[in-house]
Each structure stands twice: as C-alpha cells, then as structure tokens.
Protein backbone atom coordinates (compact mmCIF):
# COMPACT_ATOMS: atom_id res chain seq x y z
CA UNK A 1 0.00 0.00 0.00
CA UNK A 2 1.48 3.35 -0.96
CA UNK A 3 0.21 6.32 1.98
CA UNK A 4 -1.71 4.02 4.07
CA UNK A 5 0.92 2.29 7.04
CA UNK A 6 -2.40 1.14 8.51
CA UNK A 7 -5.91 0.25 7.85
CA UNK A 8 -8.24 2.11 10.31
CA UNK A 9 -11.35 -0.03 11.15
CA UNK A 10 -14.57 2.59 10.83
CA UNK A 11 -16.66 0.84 13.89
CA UNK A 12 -13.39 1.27 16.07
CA UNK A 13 -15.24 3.08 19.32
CA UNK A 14 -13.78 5.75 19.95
CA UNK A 15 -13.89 5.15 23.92
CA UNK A 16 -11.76 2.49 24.08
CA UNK A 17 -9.28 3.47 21.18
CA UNK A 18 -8.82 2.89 17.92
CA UNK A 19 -8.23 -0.22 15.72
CA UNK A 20 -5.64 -0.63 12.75
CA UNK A 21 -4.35 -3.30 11.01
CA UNK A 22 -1.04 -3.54 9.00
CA UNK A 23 -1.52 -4.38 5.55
CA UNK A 24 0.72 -7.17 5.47
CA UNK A 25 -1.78 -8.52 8.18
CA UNK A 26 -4.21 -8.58 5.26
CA UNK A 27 -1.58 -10.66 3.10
CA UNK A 28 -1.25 -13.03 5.42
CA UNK A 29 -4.85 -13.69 6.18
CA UNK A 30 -5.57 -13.78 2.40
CA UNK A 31 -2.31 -15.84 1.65
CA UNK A 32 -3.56 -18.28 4.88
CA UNK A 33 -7.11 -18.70 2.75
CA UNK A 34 -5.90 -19.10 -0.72
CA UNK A 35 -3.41 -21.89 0.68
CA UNK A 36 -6.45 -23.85 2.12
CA UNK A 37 -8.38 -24.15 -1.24
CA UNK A 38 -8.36 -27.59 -2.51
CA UNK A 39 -6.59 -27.69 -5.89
CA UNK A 40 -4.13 -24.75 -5.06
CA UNK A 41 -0.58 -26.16 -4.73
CA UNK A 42 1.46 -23.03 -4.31
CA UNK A 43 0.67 -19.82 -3.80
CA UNK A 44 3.45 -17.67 -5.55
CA UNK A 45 6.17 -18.84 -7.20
CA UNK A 46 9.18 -21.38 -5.92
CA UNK A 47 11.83 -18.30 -6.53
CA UNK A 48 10.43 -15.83 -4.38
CA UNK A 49 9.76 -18.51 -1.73
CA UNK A 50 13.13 -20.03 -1.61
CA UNK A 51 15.31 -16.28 -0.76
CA UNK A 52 12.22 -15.84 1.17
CA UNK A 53 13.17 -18.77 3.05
CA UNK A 54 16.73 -18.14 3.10
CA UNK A 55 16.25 -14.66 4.31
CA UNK A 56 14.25 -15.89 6.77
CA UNK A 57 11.58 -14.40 6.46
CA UNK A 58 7.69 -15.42 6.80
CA UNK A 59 5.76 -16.70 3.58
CA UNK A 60 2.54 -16.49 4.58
CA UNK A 61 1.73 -13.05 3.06
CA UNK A 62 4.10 -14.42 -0.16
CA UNK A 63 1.69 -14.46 -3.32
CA UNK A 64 -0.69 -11.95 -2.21
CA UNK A 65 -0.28 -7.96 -2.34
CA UNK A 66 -2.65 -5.91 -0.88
CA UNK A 67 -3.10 -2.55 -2.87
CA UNK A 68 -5.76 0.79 -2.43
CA UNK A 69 -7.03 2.53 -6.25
CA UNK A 70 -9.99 3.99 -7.08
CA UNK A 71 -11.35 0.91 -7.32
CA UNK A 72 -11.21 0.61 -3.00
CA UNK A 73 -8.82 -2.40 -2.01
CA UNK A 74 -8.01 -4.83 -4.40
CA UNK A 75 -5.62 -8.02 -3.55
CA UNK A 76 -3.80 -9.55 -5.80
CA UNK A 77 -3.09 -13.25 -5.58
CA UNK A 78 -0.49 -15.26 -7.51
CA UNK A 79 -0.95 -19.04 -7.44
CA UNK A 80 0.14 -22.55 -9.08
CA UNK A 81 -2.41 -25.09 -9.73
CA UNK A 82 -2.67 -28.85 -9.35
CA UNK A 83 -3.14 -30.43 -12.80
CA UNK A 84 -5.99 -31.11 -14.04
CA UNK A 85 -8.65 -29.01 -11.69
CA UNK A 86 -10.48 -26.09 -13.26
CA UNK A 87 -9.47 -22.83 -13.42
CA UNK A 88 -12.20 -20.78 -13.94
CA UNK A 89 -13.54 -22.92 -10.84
CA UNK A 90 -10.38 -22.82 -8.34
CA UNK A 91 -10.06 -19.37 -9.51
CA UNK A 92 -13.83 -18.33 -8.24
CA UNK A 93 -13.36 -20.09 -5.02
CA UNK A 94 -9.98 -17.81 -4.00
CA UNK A 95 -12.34 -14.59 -4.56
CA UNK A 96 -15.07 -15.41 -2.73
CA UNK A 97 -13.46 -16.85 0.30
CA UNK A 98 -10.86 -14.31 0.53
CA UNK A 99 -13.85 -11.63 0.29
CA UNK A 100 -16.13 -13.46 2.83
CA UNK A 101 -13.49 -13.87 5.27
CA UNK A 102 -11.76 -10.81 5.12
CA UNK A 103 -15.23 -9.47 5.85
CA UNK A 104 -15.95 -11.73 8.64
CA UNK A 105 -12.04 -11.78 10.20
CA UNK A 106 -11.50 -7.69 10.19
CA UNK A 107 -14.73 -6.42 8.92
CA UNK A 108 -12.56 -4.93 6.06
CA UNK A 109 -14.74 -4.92 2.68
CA UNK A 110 -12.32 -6.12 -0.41
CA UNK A 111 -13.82 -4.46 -3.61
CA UNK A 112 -11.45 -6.99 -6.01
CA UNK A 113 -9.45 -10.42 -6.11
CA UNK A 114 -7.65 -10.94 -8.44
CA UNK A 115 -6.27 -14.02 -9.81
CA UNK A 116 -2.82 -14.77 -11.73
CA UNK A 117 -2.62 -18.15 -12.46
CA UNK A 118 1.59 -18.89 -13.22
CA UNK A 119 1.16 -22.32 -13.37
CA UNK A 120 0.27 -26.21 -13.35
CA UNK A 121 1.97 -28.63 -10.98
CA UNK A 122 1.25 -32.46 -12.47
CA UNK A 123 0.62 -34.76 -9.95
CA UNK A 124 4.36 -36.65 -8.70
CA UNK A 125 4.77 -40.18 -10.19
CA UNK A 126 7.08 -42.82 -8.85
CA UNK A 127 9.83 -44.35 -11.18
CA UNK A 128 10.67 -47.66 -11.58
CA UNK A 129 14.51 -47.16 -11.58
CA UNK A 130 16.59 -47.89 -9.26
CA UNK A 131 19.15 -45.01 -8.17
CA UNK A 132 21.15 -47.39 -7.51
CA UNK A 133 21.49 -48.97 -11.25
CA UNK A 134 20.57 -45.90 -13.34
CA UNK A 135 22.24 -47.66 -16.29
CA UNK A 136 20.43 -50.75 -15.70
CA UNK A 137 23.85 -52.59 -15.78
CA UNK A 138 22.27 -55.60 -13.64
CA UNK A 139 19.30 -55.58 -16.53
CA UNK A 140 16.87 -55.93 -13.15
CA UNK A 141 18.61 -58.42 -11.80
CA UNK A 142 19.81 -58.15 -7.57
C-alpha cells in the first residue's frame, strides 16, 4: 500500500481506542485462505519462496499484495495449480473466500481479487529405476 501504514477499522469506538491493522496482516490472512483451497498447490512462485526462506523471512503473506485505487482495495493473488482441476472454478473459489473472510475476520470490505494463475503442478509419479542402477547394468537383476 502506498500512503496508508495502517488500515483504520470505521466501527473502532472511539472510547476504548482505535483499531488498525497492518496491511501485510491482510496478506497473510488472504495468503492463509488461498493456501487452504483444494486444488491450489502453491501460492506464488518457488523463486520468491526459496530467498524468502533463506532470508528468513515469513511466507505467509508471499503471493498476495494488498493494494488501495480507485477501485477501494483490491488483492492480488499469484498461485500454481494442481493439474488437471479447473481454473475458472479454483479461480472463483480464492475470490469469494478471501472476500467473505476478510469481511468476517476484520470487517474490512475487499472491492477486487484478483487471480494470476503462473502455473500447473502435475501430480508426482514414482519411477521404476533404481538409483542405484541408473544404467540398468544388472538388466533388473539383484
């Protein structure tokens, strides 16, 4: 977010104090949401992940971005699919629940989700080869 350190809640009373939350509060609880959706496998991409990782830093906002336009607040979300779920479907799911819970979580209305989809992760499949005899020099045989 560019000007805004903090999002002010509007039905804060004003006798107890005030309520803000950080916007990489909102990252987190949108990037904790997407991650739950059956059929998303990564949100973000493996690069970003890894030096975040390294750096040791936490991932949980990593694939979302939180940004205030004309438009209101808009999140961004970056995933990877698994193979062979649909898009348009998966997709749909990550913008409603991040709007619903959002709502329900911090009261905080989110006018836009948007979707990149960077990938498709095929499911893993086991090999029959031995590490031990890449070159099949026994032909199978122990």
């Amino acid at each position: 977010m560019a000007d805004t350190k903090y999002l002010e809640l509007s039905n804060s009373s004003s006798k107890s104090g005030g309520i803000a939350i950080a916007p990489d509060v909102i990252e987190s609880i949108a990037g904790i949401m997407v991650d739950q959706i059956d059929g998303v496998h990564l949100i973000g991409n493996n690069i970003s992940k890894g030096f975040n990782t390294i750096l040791g830093r936490d991932s949980l906002g990593l694939g979302t971005k939180l940004i205030e336009d004309d438009r209101g607040l808009v999140i961004n979300v970056s995933v990877m699919l698994d193979f062979g779920v649909s898009v348009p479907q998966v997709a749909t799911k990550i913008q409603d629940r991040v709007k619903q819970q959002m709502l329900f979580m911090t009261e905080i209305v989110i006018n836009e989700v948007n979707v990149q989809v960077n990938g498709m992760m095929p499911d893993t499949t086991t090999s029959d080869i031995d590490p031990d005899d890449i070159f099949s020099e026994n032909n199978g045989d122990k």
